[in-house]
Protein backbone atom coordinates (compact mmCIF):
# COMPACT_ATOMS: atom_id res chain seq x y z
CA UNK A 1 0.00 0.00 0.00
CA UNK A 2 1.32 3.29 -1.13
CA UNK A 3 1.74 6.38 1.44
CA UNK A 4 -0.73 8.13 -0.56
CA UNK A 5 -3.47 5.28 -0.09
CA UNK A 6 -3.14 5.31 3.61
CA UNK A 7 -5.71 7.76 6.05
CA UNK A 8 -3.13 9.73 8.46
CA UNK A 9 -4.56 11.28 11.70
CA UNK A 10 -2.97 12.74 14.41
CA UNK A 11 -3.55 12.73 18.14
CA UNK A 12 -6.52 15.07 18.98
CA UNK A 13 -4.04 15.62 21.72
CA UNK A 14 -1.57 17.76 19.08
CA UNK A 15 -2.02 21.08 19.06
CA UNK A 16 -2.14 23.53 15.59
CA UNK A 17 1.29 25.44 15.90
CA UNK A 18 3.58 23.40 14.68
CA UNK A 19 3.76 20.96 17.70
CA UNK A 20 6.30 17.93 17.50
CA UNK A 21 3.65 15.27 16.33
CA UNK A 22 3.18 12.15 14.56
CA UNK A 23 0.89 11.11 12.28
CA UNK A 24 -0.36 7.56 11.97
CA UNK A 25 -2.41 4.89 9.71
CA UNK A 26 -3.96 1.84 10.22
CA UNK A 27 -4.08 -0.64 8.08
CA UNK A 28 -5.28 -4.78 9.20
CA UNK A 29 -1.62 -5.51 8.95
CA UNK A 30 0.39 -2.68 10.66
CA UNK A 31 0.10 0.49 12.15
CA UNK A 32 1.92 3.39 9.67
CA UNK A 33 4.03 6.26 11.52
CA UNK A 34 4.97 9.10 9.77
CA UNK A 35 6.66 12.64 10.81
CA UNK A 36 3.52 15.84 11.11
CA UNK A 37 5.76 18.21 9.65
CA UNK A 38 7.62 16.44 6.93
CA UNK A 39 5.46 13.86 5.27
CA UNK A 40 7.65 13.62 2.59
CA UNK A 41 10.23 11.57 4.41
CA UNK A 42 9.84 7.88 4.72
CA UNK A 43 7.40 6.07 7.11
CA UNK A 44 7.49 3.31 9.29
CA UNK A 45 5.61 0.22 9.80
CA UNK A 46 4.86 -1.94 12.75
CA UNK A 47 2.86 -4.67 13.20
CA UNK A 48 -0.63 -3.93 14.96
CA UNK A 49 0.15 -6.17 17.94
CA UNK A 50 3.78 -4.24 18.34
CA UNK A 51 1.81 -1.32 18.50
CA UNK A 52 -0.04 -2.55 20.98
CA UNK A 53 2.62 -3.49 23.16
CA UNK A 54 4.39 0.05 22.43
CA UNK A 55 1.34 1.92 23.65
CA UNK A 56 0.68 -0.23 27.33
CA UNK A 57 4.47 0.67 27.37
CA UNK A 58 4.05 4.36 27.11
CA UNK A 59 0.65 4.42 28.80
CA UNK A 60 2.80 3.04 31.94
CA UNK A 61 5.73 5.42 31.77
């Protein structure tokens, strides 16, 4: 699947002026993350269960 197929959304956390954000897709294989501010740079793909496990992770921190 091309970047250009994928639907990015951001946090509803990120704010409007520029914030430090990410922007990321879901697809029924992976979870797509991408830089807000450059989208023109490559992405990165992780499987949905990694994801998963990344976000109990960072939920606990």
């Amino acid at each position: 699947m091309s970047t250009t197929e994928l639907v990015w959304f951001k946090s509803s956390y990120s704010g409007t002026q520029g914030d430090n954000c990410i922007e990321v897709a879901v697809t029924e294989q992976a979870v797509h993350v991408r830089d807000s501010k450059n989208v023109t740079l490559p992405h990165f793909s992780v499987r949905r269960e990694e994801w998963s496990r990344f976000l109990g992770f960072a939920a606990g921190a």
